[in-house]
PDB file of N, CA and C in Angstrom:
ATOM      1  N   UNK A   1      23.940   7.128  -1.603  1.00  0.00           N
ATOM      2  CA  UNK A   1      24.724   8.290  -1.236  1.00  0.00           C
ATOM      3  C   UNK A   1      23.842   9.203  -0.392  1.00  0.00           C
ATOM      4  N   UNK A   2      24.368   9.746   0.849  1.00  0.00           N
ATOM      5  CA  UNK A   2      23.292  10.794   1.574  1.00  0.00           C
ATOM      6  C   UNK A   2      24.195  11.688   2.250  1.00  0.00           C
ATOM      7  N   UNK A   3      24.213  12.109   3.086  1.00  0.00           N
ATOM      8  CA  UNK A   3      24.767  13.520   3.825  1.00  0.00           C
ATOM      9  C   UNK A   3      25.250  13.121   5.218  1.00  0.00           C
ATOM     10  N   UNK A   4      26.752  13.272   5.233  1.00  0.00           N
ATOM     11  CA  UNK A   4      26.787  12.536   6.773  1.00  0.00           C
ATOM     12  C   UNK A   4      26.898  13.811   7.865  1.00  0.00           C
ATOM     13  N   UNK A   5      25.839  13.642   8.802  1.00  0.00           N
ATOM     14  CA  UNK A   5      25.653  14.513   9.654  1.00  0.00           C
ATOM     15  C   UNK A   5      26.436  15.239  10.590  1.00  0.00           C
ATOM     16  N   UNK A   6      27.263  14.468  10.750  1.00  0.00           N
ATOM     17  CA  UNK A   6      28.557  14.682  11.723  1.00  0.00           C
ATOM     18  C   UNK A   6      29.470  15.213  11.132  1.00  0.00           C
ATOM     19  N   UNK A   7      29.733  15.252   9.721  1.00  0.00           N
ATOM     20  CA  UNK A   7      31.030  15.701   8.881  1.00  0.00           C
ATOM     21  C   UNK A   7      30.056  16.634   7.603  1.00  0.00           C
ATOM     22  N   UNK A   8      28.731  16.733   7.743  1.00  0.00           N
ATOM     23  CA  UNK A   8      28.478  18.021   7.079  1.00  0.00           C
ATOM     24  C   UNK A   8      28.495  17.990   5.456  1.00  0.00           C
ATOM     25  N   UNK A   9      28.886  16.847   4.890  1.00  0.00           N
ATOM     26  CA  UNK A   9      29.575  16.434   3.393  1.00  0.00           C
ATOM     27  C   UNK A   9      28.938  15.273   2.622  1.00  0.00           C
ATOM     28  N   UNK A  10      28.770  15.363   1.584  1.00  0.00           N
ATOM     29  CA  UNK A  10      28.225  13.603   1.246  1.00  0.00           C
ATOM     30  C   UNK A  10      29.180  12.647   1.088  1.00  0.00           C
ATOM     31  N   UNK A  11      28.205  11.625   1.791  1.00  0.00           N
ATOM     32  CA  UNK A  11      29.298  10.299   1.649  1.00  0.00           C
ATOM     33  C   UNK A  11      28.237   8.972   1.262  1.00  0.00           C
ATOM     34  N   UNK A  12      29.155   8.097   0.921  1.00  0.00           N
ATOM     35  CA  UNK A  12      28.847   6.882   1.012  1.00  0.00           C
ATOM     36  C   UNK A  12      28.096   6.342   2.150  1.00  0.00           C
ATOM     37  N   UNK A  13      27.120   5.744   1.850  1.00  0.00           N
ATOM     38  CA  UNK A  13      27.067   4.345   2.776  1.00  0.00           C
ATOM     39  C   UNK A  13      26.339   2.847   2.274  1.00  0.00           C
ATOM     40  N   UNK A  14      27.050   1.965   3.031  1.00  0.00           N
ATOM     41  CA  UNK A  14      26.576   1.201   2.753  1.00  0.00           C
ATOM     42  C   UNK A  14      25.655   0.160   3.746  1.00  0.00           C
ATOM     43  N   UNK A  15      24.184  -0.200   3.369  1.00  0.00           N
ATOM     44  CA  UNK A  15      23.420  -0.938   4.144  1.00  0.00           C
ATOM     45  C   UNK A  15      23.504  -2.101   3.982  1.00  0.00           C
ATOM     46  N   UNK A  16      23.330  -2.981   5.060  1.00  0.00           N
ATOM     47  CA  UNK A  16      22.452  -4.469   4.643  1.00  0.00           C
ATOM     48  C   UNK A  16      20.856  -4.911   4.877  1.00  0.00           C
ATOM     49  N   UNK A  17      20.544  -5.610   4.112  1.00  0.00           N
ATOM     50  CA  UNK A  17      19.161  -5.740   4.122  1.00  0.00           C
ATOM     51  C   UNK A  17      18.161  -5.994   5.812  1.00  0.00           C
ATOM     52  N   UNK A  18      19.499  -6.327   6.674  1.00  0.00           N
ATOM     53  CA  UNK A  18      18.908  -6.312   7.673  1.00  0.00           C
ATOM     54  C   UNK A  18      18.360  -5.565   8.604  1.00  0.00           C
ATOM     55  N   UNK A  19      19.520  -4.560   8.023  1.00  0.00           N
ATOM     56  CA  UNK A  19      19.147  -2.678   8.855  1.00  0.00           C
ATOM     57  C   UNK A  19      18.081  -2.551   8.106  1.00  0.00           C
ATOM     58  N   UNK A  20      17.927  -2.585   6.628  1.00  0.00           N
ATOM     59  CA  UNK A  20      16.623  -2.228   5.876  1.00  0.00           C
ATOM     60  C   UNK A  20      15.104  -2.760   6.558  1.00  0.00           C
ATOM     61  N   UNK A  21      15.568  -3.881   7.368  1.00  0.00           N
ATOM     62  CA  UNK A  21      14.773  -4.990   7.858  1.00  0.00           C
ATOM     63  C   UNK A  21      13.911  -4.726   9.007  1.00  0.00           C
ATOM     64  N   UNK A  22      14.908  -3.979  10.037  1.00  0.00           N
ATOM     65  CA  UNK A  22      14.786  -3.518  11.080  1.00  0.00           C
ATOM     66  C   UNK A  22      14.275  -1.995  11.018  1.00  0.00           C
ATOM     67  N   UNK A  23      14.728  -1.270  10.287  1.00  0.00           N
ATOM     68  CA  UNK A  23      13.884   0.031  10.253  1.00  0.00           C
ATOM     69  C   UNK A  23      12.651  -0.316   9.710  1.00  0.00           C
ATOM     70  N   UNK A  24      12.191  -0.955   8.733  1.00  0.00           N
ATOM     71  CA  UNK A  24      10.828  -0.772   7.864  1.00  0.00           C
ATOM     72  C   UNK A  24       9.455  -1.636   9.033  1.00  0.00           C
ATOM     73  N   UNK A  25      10.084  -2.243  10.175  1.00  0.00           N
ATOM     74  CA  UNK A  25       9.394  -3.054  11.173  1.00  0.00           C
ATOM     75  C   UNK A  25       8.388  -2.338  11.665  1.00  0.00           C
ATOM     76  N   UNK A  26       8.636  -1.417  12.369  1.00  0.00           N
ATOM     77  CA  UNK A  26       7.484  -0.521  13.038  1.00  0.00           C
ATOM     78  C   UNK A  26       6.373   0.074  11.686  1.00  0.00           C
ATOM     79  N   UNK A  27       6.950   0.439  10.706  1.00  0.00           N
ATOM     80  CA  UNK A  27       5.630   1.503   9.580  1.00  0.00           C
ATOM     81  C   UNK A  27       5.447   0.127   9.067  1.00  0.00           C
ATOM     82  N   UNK A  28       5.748  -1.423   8.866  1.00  0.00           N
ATOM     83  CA  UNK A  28       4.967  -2.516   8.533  1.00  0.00           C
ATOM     84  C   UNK A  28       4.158  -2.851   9.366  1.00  0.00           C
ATOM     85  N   UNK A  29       4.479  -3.078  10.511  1.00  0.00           N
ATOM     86  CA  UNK A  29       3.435  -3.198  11.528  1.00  0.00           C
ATOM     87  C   UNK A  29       2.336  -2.560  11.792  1.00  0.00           C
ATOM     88  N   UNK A  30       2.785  -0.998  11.408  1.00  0.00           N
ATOM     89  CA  UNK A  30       1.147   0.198  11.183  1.00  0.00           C
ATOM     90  C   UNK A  30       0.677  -0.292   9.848  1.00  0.00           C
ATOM     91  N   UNK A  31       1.240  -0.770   9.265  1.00  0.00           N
ATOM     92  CA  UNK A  31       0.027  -0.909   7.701  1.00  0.00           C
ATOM     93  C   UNK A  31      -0.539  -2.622   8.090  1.00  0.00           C
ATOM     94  N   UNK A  32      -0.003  -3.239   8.722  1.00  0.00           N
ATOM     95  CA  UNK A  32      -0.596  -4.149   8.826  1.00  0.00           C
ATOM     96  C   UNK A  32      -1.959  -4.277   9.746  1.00  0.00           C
ATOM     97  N   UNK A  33      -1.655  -3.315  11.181  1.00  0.00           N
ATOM     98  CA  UNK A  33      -2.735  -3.147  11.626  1.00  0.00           C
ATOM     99  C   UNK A  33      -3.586  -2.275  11.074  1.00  0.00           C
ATOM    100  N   UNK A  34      -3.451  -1.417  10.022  1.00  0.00           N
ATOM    101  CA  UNK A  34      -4.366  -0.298   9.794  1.00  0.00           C
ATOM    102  C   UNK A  34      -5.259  -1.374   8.746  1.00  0.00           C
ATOM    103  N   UNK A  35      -4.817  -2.410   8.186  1.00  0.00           N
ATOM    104  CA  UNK A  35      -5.751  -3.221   6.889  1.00  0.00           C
ATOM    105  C   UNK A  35      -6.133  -3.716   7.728  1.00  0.00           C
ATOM    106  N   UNK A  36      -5.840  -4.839   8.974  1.00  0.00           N
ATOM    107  CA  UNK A  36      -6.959  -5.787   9.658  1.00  0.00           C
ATOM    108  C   UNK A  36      -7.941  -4.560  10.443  1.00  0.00           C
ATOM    109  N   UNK A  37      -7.849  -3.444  10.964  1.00  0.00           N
ATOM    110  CA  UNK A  37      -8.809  -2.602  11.038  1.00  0.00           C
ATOM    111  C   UNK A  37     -10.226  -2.166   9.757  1.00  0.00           C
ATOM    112  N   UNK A  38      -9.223  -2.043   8.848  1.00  0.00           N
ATOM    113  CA  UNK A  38     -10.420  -1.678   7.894  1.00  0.00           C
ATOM    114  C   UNK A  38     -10.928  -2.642   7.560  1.00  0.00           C
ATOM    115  N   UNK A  39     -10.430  -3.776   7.637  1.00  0.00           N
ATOM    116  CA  UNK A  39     -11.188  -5.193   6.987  1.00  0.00           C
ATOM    117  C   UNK A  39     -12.445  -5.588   8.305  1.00  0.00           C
ATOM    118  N   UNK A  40     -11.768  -5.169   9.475  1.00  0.00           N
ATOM    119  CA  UNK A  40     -13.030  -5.266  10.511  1.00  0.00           C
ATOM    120  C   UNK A  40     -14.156  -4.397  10.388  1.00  0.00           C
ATOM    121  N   UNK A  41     -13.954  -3.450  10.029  1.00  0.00           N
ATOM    122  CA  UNK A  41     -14.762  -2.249   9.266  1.00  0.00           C
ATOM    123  C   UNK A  41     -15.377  -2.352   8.381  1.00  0.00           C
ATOM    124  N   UNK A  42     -15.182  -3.417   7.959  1.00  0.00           N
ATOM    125  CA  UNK A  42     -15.566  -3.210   6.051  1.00  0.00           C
ATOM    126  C   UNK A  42     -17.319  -4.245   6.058  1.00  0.00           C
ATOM    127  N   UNK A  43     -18.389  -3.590   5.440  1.00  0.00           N
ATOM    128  CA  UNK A  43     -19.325  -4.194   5.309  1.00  0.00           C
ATOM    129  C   UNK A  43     -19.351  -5.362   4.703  1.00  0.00           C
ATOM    130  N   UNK A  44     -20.298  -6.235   5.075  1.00  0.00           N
ATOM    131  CA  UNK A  44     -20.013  -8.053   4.907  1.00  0.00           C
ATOM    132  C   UNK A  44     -20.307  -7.975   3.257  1.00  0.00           C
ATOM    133  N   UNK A  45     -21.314  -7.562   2.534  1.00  0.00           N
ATOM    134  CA  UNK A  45     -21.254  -7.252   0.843  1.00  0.00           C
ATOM    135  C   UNK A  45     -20.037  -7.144   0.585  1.00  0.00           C
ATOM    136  N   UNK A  46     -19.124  -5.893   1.084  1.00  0.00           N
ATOM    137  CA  UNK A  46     -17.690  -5.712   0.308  1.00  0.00           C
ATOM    138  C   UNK A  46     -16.685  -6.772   1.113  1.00  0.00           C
ATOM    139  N   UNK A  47     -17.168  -7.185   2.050  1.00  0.00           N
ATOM    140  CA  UNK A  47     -16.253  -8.556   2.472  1.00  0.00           C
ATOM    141  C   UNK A  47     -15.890  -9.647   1.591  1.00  0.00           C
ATOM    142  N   UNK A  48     -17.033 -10.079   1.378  1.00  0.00           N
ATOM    143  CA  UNK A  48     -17.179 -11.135   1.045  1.00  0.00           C
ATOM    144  C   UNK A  48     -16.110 -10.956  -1.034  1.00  0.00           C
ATOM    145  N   UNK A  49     -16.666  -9.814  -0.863  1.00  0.00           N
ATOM    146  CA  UNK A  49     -15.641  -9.965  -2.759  1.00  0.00           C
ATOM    147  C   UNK A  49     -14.141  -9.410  -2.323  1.00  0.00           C
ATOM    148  N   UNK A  50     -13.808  -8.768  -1.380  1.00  0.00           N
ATOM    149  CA  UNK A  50     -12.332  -8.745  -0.563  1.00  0.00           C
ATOM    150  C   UNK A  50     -11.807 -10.593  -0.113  1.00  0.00           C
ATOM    151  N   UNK A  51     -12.771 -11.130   0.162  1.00  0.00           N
ATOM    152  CA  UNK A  51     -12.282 -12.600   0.116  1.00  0.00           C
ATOM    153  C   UNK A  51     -12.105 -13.345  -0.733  1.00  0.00           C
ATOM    154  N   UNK A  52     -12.792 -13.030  -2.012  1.00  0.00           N
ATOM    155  CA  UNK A  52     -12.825 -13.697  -3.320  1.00  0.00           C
ATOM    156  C   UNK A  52     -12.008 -12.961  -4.042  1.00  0.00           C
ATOM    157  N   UNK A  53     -11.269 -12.019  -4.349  1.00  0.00           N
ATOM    158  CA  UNK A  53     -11.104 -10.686  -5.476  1.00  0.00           C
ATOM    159  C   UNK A  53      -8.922 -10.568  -4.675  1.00  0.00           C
ATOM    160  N   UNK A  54      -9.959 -10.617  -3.294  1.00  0.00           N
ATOM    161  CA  UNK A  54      -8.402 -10.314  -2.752  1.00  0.00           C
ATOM    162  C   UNK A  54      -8.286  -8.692  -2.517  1.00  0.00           C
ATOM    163  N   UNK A  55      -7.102  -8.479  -2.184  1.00  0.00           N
ATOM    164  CA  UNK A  55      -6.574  -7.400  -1.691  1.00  0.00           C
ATOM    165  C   UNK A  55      -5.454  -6.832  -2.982  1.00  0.00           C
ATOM    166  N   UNK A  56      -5.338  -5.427  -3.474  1.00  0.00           N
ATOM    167  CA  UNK A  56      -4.489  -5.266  -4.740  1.00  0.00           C
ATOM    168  C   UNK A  56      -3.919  -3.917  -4.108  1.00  0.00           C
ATOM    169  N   UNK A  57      -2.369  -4.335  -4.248  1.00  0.00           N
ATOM    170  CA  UNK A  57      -1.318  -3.022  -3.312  1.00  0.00           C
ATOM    171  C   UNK A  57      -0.742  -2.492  -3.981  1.00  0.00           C
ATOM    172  N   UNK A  58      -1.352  -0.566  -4.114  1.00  0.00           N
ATOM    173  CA  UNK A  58      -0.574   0.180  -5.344  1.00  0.00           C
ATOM    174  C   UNK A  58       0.165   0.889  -4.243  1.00  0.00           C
ATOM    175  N   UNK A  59       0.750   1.998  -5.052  1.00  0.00           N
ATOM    176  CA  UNK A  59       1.965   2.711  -4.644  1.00  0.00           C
ATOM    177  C   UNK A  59       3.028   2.332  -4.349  1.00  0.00           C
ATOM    178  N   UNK A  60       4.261   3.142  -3.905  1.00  0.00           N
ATOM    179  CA  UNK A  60       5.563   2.857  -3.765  1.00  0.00           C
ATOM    180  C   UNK A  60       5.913   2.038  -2.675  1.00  0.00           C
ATOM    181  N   UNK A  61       4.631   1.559  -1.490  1.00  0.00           N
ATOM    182  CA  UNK A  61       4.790   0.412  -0.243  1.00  0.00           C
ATOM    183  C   UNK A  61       4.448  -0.680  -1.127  1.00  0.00           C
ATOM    184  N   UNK A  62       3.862  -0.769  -2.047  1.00  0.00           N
ATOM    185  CA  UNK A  62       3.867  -1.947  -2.990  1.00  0.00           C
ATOM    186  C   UNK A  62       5.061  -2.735  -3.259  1.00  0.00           C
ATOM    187  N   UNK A  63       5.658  -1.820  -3.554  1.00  0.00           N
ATOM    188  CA  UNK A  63       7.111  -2.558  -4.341  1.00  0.00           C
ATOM    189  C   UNK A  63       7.977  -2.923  -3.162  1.00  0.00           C
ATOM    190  N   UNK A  64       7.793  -2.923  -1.754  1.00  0.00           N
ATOM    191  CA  UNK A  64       8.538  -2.861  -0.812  1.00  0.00           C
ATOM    192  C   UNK A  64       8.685  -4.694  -0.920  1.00  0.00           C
ATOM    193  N   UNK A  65       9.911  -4.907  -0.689  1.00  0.00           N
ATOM    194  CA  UNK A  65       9.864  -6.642  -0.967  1.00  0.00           C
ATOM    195  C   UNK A  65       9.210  -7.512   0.430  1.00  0.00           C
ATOM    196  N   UNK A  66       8.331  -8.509  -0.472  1.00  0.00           N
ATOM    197  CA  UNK A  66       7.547  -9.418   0.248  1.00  0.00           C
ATOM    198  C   UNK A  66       6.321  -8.544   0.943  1.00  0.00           C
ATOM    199  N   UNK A  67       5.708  -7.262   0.959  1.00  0.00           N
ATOM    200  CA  UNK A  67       4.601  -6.904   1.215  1.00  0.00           C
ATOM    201  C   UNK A  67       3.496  -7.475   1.181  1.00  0.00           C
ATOM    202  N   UNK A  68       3.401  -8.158  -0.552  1.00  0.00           N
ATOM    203  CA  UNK A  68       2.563  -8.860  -0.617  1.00  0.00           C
ATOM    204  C   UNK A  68       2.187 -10.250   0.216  1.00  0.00           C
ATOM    205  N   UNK A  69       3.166 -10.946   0.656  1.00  0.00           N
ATOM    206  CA  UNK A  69       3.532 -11.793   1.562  1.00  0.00           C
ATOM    207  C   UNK A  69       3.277 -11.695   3.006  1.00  0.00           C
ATOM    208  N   UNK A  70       3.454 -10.838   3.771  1.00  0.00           N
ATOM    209  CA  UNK A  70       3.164  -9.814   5.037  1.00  0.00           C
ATOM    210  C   UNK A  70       1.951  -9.960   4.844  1.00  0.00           C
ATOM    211  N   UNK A  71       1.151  -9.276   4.029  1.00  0.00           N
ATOM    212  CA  UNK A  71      -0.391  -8.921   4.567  1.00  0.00           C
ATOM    213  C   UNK A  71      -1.048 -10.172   3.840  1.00  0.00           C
ATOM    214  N   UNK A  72      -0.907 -11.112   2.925  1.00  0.00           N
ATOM    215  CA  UNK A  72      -1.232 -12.106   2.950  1.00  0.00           C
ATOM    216  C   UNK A  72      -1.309 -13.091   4.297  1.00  0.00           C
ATOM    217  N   UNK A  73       0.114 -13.580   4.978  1.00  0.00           N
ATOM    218  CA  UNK A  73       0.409 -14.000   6.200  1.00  0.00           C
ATOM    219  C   UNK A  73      -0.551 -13.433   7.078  1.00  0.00           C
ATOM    220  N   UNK A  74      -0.527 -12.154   7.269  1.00  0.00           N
ATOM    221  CA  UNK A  74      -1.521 -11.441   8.231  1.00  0.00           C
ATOM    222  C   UNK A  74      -2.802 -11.600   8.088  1.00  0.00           C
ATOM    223  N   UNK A  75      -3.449 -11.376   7.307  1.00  0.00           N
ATOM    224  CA  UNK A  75      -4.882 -11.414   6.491  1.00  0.00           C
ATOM    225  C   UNK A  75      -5.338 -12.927   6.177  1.00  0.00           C
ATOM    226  N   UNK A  76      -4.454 -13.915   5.914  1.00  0.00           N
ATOM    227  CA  UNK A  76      -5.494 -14.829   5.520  1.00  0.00           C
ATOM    228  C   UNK A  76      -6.052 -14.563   3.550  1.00  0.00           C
ATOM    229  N   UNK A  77      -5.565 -13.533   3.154  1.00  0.00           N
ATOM    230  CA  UNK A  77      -6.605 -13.309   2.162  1.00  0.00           C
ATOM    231  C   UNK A  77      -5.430 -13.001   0.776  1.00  0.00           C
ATOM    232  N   UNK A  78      -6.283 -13.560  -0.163  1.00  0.00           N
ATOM    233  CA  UNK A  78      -5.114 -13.187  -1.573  1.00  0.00           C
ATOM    234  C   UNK A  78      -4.765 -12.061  -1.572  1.00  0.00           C
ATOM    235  N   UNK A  79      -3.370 -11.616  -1.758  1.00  0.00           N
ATOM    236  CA  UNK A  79      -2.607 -10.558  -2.360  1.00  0.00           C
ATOM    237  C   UNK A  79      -1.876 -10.532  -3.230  1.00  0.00           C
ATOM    238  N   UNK A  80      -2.106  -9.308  -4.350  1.00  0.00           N
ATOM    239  CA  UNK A  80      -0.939  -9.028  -5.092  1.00  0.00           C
ATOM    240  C   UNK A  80      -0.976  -7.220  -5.618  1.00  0.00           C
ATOM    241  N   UNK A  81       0.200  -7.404  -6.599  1.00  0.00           N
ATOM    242  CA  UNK A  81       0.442  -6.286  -6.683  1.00  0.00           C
ATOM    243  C   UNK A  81       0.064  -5.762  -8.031  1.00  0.00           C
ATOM    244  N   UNK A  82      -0.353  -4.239  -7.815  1.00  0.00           N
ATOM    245  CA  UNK A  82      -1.049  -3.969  -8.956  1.00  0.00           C
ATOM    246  C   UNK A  82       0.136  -3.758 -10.180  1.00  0.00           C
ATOM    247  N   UNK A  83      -0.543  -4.026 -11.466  1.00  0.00           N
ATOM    248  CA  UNK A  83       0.565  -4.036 -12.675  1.00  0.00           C
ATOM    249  C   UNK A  83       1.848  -2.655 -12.399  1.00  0.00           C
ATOM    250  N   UNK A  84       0.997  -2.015 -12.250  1.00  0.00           N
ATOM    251  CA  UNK A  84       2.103  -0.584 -12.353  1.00  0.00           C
ATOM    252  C   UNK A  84       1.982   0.459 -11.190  1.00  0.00           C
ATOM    253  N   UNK A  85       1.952  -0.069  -9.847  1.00  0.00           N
ATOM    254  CA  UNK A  85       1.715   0.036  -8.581  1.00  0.00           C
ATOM    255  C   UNK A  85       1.709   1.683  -8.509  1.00  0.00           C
ATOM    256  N   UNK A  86       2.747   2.284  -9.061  1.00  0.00           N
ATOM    257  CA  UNK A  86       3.635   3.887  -8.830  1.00  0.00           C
ATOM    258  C   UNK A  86       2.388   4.629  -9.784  1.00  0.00           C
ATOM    259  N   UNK A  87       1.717   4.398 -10.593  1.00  0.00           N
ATOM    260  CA  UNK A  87       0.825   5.332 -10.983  1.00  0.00           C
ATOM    261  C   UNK A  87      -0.538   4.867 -11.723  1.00  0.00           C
ATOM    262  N   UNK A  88      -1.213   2.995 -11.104  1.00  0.00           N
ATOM    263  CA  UNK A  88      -2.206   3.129 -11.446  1.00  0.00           C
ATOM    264  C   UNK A  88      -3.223   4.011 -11.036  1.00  0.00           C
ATOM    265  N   UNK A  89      -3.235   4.394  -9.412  1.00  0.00           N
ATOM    266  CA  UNK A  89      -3.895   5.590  -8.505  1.00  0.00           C
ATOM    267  C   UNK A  89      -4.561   6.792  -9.317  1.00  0.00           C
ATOM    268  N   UNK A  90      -3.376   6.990 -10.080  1.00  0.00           N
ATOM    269  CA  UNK A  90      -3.135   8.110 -10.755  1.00  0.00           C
ATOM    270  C   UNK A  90      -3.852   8.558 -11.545  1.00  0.00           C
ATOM    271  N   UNK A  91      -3.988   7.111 -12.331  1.00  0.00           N
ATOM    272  CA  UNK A  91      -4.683   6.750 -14.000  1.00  0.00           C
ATOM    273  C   UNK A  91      -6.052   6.382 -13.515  1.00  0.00           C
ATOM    274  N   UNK A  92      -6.062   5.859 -12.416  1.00  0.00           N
ATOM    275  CA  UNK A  92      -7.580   5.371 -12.366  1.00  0.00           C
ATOM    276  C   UNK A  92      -8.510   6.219 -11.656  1.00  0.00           C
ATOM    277  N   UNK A  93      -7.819   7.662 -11.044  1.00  0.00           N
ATOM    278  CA  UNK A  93      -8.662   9.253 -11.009  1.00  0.00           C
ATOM    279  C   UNK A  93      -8.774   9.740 -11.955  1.00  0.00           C
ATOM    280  N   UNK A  94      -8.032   9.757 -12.758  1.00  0.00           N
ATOM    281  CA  UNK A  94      -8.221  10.769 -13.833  1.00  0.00           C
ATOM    282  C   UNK A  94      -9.689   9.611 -14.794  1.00  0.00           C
ATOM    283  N   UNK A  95      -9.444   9.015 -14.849  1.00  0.00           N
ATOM    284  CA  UNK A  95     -10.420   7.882 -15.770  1.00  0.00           C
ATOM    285  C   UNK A  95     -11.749   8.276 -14.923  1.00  0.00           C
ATOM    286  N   UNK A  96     -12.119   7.922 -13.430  1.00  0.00           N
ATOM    287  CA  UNK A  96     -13.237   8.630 -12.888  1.00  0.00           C
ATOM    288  C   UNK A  96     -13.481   9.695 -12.912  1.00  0.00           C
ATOM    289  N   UNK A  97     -12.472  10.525 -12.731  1.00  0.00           N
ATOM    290  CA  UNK A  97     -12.927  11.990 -13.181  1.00  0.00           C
ATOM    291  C   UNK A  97     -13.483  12.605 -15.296  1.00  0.00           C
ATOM    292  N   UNK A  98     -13.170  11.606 -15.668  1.00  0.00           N
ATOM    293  CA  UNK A  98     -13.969  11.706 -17.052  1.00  0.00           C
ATOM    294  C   UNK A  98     -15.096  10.868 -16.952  1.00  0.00           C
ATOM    295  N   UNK A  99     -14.913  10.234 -16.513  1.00  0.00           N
ATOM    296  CA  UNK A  99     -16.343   9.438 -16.551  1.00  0.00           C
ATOM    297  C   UNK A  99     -17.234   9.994 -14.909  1.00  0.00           C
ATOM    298  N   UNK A 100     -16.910  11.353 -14.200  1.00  0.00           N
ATOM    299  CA  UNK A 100     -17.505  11.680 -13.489  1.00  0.00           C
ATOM    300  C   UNK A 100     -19.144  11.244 -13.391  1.00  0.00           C
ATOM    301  N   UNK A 101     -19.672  12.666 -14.502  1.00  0.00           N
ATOM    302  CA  UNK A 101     -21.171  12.374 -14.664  1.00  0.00           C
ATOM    303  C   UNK A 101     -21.908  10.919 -14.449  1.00  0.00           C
ATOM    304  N   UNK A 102     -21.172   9.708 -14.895  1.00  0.00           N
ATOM    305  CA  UNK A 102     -21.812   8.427 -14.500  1.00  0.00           C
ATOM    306  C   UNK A 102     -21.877   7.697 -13.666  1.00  0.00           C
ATOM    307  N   UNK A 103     -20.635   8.136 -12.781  1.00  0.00           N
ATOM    308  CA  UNK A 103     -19.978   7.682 -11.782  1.00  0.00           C
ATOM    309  C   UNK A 103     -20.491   8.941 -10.110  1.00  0.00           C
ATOM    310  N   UNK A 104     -21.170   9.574 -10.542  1.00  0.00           N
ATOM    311  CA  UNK A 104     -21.203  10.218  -9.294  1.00  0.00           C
ATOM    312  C   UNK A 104     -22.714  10.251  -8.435  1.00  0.00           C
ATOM    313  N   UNK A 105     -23.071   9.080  -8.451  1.00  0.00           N
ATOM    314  CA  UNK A 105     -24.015   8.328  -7.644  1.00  0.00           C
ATOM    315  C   UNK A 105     -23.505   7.627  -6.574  1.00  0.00           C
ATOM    316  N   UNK A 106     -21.997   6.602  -7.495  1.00  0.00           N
ATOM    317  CA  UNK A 106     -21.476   5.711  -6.717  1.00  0.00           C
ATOM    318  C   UNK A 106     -20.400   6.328  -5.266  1.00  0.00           C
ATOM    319  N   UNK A 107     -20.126   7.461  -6.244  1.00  0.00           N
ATOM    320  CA  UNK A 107     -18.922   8.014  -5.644  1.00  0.00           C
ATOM    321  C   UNK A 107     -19.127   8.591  -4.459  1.00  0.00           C
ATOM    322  N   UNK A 108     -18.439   8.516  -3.404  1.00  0.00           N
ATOM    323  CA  UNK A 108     -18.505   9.032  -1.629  1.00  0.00           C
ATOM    324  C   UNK A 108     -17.594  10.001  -1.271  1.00  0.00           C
ATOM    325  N   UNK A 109     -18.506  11.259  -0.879  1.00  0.00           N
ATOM    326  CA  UNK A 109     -17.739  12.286  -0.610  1.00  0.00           C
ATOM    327  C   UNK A 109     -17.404  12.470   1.248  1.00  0.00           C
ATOM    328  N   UNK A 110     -15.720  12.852   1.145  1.00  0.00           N
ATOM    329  CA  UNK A 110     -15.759  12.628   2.453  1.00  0.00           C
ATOM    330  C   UNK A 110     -15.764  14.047   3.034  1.00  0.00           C
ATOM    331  N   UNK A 111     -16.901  14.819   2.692  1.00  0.00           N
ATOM    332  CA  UNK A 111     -17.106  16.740   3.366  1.00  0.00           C
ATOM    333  C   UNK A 111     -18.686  16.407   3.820  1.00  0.00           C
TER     334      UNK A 111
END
């Protein structure tokens, strides 16, 4: 249900997966080039366990269907998706931020 622009009111609509298909093309195509960038970027130490370990896709582009598939295809390299994509991020700051003090050798500040 959304707001139809022309008539000012909410209405119905209904999509098919192909319009879904066709809009999500261009912002797949930026995440696809933005990972083979960082993977060109990425020091051969953290390469090499990105080739073994794989690639793990949180947030709500996670759940986008066949993502994992896409940047697999693209990459060459294992993908999957993290258990609870929408708020491991979440859980796994707050966990570094208690375990700051031990962790803040490793940790990289970007200021």
């Amino acid at each position: 249900r959304g707001r139809s622009m022309a008539e000012g009111v909410p209405k119905t609509f209904t999509i098919n997966s192909q319009e879904i298909q066709k809009a999500l093309s261009d912002p797949l195509s930026g995440i696809v080039s933005a990972v083979k960038a960082a993977l060109e970027q990425t020091p051969p130490e953290l390469s090499s366990d990105i080739a073994e370990r794989g690639i793990v896709l949180t947030g709500g582009g996670a759940l986008l269907g066949n993502m994992d598939y896409v940047l697999r295809h693209a990459t060459g390299l294992p993908v999957s998706i993290a258990d609870d994509p929408l708020t491991c991020v979440v859980h796994g700051t707050g966990r570094a931020l208690e375990e700051f003090k031990r962790l803040k050798d490793v940790l990289v500040s970007m200021y």
